[in-house]
Protein backbone atom coordinates (compact mmCIF):
# COMPACT_ATOMS: atom_id res chain seq x y z
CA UNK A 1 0.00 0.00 0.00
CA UNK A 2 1.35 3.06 -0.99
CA UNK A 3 -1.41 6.07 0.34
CA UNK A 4 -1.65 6.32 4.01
CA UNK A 5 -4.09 4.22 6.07
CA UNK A 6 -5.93 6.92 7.09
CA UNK A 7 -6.71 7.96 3.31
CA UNK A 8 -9.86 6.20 2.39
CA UNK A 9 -10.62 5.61 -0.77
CA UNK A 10 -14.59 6.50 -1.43
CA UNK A 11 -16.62 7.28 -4.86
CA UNK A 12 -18.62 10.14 -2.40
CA UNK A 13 -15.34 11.90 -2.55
CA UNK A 14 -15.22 11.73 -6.71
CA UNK A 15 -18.55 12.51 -6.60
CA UNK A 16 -18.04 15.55 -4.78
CA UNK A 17 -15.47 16.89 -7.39
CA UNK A 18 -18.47 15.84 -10.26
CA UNK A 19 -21.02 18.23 -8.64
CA UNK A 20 -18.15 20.80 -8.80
CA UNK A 21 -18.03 21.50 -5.21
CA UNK A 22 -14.91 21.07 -3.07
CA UNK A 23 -14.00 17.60 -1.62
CA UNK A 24 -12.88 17.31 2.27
CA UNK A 25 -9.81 15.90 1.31
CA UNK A 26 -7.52 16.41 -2.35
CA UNK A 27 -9.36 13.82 -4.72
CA UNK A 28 -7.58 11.98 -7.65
CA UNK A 29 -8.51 11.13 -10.76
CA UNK A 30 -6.66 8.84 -13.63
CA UNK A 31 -7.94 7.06 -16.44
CA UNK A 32 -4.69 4.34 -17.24
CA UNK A 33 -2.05 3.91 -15.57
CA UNK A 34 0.52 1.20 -16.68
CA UNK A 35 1.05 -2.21 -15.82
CA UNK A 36 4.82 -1.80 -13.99
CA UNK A 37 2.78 1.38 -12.41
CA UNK A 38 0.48 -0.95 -10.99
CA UNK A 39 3.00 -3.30 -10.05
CA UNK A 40 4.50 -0.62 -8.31
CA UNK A 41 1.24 -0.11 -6.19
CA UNK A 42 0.17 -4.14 -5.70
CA UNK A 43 3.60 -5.63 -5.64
CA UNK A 44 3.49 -9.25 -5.30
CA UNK A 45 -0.29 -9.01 -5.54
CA UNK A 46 -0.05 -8.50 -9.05
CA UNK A 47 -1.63 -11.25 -11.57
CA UNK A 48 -2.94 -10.44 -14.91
CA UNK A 49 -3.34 -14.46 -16.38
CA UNK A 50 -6.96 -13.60 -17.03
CA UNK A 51 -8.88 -10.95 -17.36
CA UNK A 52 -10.91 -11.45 -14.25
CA UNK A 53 -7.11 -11.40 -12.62
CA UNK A 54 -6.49 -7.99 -14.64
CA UNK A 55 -8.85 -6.38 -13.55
CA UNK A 56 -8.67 -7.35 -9.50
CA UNK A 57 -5.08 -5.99 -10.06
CA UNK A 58 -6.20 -3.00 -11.48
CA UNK A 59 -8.78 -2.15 -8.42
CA UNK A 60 -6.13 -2.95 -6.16
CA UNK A 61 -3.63 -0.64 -7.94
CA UNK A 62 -5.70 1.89 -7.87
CA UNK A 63 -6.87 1.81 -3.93
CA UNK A 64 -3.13 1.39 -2.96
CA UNK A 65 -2.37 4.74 -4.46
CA UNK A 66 -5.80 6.30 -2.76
CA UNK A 67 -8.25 6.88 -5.91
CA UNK A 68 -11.95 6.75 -5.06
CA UNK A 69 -12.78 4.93 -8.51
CA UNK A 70 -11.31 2.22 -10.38
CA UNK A 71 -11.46 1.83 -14.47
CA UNK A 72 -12.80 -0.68 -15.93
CA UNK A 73 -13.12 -1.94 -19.52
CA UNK A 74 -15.47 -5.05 -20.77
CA UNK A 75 -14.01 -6.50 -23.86
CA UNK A 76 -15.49 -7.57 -26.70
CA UNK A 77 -16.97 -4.39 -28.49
CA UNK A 78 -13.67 -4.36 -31.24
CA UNK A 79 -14.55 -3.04 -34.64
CA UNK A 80 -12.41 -5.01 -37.06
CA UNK A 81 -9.60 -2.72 -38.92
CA UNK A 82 -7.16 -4.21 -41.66
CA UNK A 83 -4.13 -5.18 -40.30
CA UNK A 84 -1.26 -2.71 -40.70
CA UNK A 85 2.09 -3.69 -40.73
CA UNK A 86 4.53 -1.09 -41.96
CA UNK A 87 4.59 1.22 -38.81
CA UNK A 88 6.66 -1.71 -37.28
CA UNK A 89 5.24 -0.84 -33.43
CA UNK A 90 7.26 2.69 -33.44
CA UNK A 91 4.37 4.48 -35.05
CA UNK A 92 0.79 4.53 -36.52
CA UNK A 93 -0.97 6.42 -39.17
CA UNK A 94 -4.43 7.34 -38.85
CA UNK A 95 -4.04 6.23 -42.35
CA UNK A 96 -3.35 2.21 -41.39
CA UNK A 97 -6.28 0.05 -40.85
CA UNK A 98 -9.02 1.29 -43.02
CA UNK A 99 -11.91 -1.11 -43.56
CA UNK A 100 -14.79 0.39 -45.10
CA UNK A 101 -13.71 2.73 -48.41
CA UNK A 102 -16.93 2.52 -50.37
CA UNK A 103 -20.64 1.33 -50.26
CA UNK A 104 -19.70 -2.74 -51.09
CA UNK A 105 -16.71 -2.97 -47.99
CA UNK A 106 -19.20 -1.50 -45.81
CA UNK A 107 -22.32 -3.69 -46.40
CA UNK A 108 -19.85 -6.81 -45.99
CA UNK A 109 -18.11 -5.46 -42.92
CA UNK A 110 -18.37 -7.63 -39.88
CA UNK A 111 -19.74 -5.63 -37.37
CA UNK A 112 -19.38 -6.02 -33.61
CA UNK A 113 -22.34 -6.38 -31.34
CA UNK A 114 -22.28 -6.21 -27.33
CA UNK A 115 -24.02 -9.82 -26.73
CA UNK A 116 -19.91 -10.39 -27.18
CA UNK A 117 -19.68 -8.41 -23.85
CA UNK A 118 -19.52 -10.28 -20.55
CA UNK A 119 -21.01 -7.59 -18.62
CA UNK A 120 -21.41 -9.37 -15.43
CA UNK A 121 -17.65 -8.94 -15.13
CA UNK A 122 -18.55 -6.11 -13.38
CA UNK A 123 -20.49 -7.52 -10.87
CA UNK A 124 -18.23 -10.20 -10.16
CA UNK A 125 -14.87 -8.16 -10.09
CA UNK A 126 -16.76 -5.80 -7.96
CA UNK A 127 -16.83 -7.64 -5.09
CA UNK A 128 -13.03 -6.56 -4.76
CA UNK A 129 -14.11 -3.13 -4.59
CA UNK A 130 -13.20 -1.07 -1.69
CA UNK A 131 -16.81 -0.32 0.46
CA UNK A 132 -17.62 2.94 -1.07
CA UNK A 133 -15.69 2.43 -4.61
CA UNK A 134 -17.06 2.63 -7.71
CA UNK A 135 -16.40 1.34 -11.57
CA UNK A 136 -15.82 3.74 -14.14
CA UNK A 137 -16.39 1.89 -17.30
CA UNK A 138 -14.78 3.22 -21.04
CA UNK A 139 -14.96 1.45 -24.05
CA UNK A 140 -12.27 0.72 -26.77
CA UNK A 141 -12.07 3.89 -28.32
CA UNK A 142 -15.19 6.23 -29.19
CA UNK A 143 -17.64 7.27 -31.65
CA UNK A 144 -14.73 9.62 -33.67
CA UNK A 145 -11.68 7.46 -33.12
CA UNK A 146 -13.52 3.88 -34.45
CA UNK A 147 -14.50 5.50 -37.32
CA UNK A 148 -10.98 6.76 -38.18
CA UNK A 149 -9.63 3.51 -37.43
CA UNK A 150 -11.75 1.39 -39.94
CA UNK A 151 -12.31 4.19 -42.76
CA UNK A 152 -8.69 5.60 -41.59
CA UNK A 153 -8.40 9.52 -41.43
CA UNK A 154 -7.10 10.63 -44.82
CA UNK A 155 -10.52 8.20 -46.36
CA UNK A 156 -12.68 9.99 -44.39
CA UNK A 157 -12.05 13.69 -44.91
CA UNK A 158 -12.10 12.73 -48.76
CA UNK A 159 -15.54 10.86 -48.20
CA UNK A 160 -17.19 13.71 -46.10
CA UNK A 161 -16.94 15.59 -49.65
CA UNK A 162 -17.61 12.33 -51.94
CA UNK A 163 -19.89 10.40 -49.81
CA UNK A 164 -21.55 11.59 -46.86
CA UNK A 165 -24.09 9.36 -46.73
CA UNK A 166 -21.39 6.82 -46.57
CA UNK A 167 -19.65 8.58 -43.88
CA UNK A 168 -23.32 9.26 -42.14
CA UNK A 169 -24.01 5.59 -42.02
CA UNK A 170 -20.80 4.63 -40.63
CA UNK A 171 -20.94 7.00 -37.81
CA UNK A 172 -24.40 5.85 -37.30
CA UNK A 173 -23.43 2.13 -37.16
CA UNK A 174 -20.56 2.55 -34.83
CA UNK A 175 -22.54 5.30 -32.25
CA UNK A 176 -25.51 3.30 -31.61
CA UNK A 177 -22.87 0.66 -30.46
CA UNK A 178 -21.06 2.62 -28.26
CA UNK A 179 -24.15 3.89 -26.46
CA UNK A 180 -25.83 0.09 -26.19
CA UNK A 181 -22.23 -0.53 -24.95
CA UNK A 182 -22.49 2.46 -22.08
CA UNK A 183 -26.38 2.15 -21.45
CA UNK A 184 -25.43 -1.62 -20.65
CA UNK A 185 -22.64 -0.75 -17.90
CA UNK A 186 -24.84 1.63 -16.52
CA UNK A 187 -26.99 -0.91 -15.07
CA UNK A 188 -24.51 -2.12 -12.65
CA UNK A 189 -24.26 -0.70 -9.21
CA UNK A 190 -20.84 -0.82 -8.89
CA UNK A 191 -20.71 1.50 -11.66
CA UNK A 192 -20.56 5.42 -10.59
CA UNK A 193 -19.71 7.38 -13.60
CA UNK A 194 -18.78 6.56 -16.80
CA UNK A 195 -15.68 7.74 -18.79
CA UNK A 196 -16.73 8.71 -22.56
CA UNK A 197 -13.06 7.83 -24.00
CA UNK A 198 -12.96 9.99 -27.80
CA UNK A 199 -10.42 12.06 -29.14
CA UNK A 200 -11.64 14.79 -31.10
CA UNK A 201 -8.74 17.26 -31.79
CA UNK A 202 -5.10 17.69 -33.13
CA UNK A 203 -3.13 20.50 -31.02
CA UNK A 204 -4.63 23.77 -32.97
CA UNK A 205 -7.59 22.46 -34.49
CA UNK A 206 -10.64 19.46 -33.91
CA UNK A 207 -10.14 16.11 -36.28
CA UNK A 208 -12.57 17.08 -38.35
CA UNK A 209 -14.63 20.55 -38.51
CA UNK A 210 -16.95 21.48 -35.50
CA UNK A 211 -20.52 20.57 -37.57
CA UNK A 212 -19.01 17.07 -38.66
CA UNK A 213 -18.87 16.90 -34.84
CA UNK A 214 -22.36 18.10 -34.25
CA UNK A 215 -23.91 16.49 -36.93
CA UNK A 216 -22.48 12.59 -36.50
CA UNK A 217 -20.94 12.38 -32.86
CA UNK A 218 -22.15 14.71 -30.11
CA UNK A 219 -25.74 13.40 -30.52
CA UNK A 220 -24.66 9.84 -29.54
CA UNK A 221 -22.52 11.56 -26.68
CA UNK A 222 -25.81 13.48 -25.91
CA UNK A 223 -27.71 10.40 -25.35
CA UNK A 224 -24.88 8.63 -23.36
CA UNK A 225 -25.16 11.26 -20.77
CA UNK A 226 -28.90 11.67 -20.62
CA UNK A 227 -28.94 7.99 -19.62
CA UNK A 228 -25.78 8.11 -16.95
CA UNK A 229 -27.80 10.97 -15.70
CA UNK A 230 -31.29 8.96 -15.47
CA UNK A 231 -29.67 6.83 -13.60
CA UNK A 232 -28.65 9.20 -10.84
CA UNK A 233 -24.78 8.87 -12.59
CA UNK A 234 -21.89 10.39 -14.26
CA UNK A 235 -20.15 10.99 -17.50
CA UNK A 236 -16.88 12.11 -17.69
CA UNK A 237 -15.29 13.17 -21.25
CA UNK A 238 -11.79 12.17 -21.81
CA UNK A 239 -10.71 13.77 -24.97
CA UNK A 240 -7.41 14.80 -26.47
CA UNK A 241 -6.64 17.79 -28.28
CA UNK A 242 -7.77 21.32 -29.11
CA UNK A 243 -11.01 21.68 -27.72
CA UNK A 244 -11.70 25.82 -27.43
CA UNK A 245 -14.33 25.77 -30.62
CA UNK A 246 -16.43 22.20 -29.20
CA UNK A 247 -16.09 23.12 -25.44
CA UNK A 248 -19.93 24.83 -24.82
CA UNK A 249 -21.04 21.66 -26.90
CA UNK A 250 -19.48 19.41 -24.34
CA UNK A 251 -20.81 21.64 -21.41
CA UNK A 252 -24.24 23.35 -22.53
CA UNK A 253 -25.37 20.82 -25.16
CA UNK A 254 -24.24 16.93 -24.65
CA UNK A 255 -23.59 18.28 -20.60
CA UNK A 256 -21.07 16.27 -19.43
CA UNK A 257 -19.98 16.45 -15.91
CA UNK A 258 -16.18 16.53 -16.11
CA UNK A 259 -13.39 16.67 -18.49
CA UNK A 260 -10.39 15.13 -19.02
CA UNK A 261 -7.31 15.29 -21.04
CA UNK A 262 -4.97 18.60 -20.92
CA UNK A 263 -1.73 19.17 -22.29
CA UNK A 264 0.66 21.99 -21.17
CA UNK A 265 1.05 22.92 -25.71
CA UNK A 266 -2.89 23.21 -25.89
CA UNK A 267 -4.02 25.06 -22.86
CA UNK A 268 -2.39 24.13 -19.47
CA UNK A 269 -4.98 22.55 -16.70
CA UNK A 270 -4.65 25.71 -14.62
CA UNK A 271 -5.66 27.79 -17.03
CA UNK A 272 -8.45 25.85 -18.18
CA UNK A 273 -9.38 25.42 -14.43
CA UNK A 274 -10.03 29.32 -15.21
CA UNK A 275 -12.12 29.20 -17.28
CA UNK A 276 -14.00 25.91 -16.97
CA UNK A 277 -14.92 25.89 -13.53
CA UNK A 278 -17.24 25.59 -12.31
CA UNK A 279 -19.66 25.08 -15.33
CA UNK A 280 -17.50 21.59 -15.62
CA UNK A 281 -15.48 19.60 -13.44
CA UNK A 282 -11.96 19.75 -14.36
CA UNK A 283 -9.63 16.22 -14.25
CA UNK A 284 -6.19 15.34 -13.72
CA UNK A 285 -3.73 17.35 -16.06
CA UNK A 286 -0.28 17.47 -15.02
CA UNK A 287 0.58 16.77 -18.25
CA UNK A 288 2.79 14.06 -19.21
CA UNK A 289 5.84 15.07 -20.77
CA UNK A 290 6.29 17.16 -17.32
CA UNK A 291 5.28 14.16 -15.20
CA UNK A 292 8.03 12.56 -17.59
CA UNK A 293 10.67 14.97 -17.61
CA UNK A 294 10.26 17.05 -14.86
CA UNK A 295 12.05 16.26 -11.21
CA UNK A 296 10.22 14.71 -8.59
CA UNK A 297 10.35 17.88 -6.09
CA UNK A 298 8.88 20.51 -9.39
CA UNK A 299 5.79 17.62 -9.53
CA UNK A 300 5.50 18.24 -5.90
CA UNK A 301 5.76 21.52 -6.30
CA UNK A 302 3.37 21.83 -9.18
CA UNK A 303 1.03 19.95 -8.03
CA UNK A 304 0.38 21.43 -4.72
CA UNK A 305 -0.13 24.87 -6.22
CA UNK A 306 -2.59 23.08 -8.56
CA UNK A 307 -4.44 21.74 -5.37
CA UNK A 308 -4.17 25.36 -3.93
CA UNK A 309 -5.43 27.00 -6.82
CA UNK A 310 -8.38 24.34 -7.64
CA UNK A 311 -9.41 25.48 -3.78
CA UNK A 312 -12.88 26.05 -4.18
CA UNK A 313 -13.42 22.01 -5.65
CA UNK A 314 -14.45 20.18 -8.89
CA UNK A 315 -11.22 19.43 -9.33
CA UNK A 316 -9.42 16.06 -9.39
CA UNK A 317 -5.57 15.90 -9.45
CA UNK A 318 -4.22 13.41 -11.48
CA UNK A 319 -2.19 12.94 -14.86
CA UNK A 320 -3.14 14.98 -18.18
CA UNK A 321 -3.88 11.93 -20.15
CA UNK A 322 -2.74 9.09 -18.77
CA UNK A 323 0.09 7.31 -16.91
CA UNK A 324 2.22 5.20 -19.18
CA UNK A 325 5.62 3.18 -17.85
CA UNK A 326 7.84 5.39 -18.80
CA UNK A 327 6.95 7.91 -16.84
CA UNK A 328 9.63 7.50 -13.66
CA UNK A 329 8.15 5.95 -10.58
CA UNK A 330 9.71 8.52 -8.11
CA UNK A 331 8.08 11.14 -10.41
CA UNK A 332 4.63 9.45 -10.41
CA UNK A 333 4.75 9.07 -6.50
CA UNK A 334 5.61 12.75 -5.74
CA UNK A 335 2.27 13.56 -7.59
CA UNK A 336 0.35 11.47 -4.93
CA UNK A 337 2.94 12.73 -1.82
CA UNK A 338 1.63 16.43 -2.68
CA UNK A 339 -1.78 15.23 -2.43
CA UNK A 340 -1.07 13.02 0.58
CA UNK A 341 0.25 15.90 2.61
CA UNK A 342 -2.67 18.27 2.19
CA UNK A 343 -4.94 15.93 3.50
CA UNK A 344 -6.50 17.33 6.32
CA UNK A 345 -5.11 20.52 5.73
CA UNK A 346 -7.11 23.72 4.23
CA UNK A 347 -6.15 23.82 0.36
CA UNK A 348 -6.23 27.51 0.33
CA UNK A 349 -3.35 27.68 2.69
């Protein structure tokens, strides 16, 4: 165990940060973290030989560093791509893998359905939940991302002019998938949120333009959250990328109750914090190359003035994306020690 004794991990505590109010204690919030990470965290508890064992491992990463959630993924929903070998594991295009090019690949393409979901993973994994812990499903990729991946980018800003029907029935096809696949977690309760997982922007710009957006994806995203929300839950948005032109669409329109995903070269997480709160919660973002580069006493450092500024709540302190191996362990640890020591403590002081 890595967190203090004393730090319980509870969902009421997330859930605090979702209703943008301010938490009694520093709350975190991470969407991956990787596996020597959580072998870090579990030490010899660690098993991954199925994926029942995965995902124990996971919750117990998780409440050994002190989060009040863990993530969870049900397998299954994977829509096909062609295989692409020429980026030789050092790097992808969002050119590889397209699928569906024209009218004949797409009426043949094998499409996924969610009967190839074992849902009840979730009930039985949750039994290793902590008392007051919840799930936060995501899915393999979103609405924008699958779509890329089997018509592949460079195919799909040519279609938009040569076939948008095409294009319209492919984002149809794929979105009334991913919200079966959401609707269906939602029933569980061990779930307390769930964790929309679509990137929609490069570092200046959105993939595609804004009204592609409107048009094809945010209605899906719209209809994911109305049924979290029916069910007295919560959606969290973790997106990548330039966001500035699509943010009152994520707020005002599909109303999400968090966001995550910053990066110091887009718009640093304090200065989003600015001017997001408190119409939306605002998650993690100490972004990564910093949590990579940076020495553990600056994360420290950093991440306490976050806390300090973030004062008046929904905030959640945690990485900007994600947190991958590389990142150093000493580094990723200081993060949590800055959080550790406020506990208890007022965060405007």
């Amino acid at each position: 165990m890595v967190r203090d004794p004393r730090w319980v991990p509870d969902f009421r505590n997330l859930e605090q940060v979702l209703q943008k109010k301010k938490p009694s204690r520093p709350v975190f919030f991470d969407f991956i973290i990787g596996n020597d990470k959580e072998r870090l965290l579990v030490g010899d508890a660690y098993k991954d030989d199925t994926e029942f064992d995965r995902v124990v491992t996971t919750i117990r990463a998780f409440d050994s560093a002190g989060y009040d959630h863990s993530p969870i993924i049900i397998r299954g929903l994977t829509f096909p791509r062609r295989e692409d070998v020429s980026h030789h594991g050092e790097t992808k295009s969002l050119n590889s893998g397209a699928t569906i090019v024209d009218r004949e690949s797409f009426t043949t393409y094998p499409w996924p359905d969610i009967s190839q979901c074992d849902f009840t993973l979730i009930k039985e994994a949750g039994k290793y939940l902590g008392r007051n812990v919840k799930f936060i499903p995501f899915s393999f990729d979103g609405i924008l991302e699958n779509t890329v991946g089997i018509m592949g980018y460079e195919n799909l800003c040519y279609l938009l002019y040569d076939d948008p029907d095409l294009v319209a029935d492919v984002f149809y096809q794929v979105g009334k998938r991913i919200m079966e696949y959401f609707v269906s977690c939602l029933d569980y309760p061990e779930v307390g949120a769930i964790l929309c997982n679509d990137d929609w922007g490069f570092n200046s710009q959105t993939m595609v333009p804004p009204s592609i957006l409107r048009d094809h994806v945010f209605p899906w995203y719209r209809q994911i959250v109305q049924a979290a929300h029916a069910k007295g839950k919560y959606a969290i948005l973790h997106s990548c990328g330039y966001f500035d032109d699509i943010i009152d669409d994520i707020i005002t329109e599909m109303k999400f109750d968090g966001r995550h995903s910053y990066e110091d070269k887009i718009k640093p997480v304090e200065t989003s914090y600015a001017s997001l709160f408190p119409r939306i919660a605002v998650m993690g973002g100490i972004d990564v190359d910093f949590l990579a580069r940076a020495t553990p006493d600056a994360i420290k450092d950093r991440s306490r003035k976050l806390l300090k500024l973030t004062s008046k709540g929904g905030y959640a302190l945690g990485s900007g994306n994600s947190v991958p191996d590389y990142i150093p362990n000493e580094n990723y640890l200081a993060m949590l020690q800055a959080a550790y020591e406020m506990e208890g403590t007022d965060h405007d002081n």
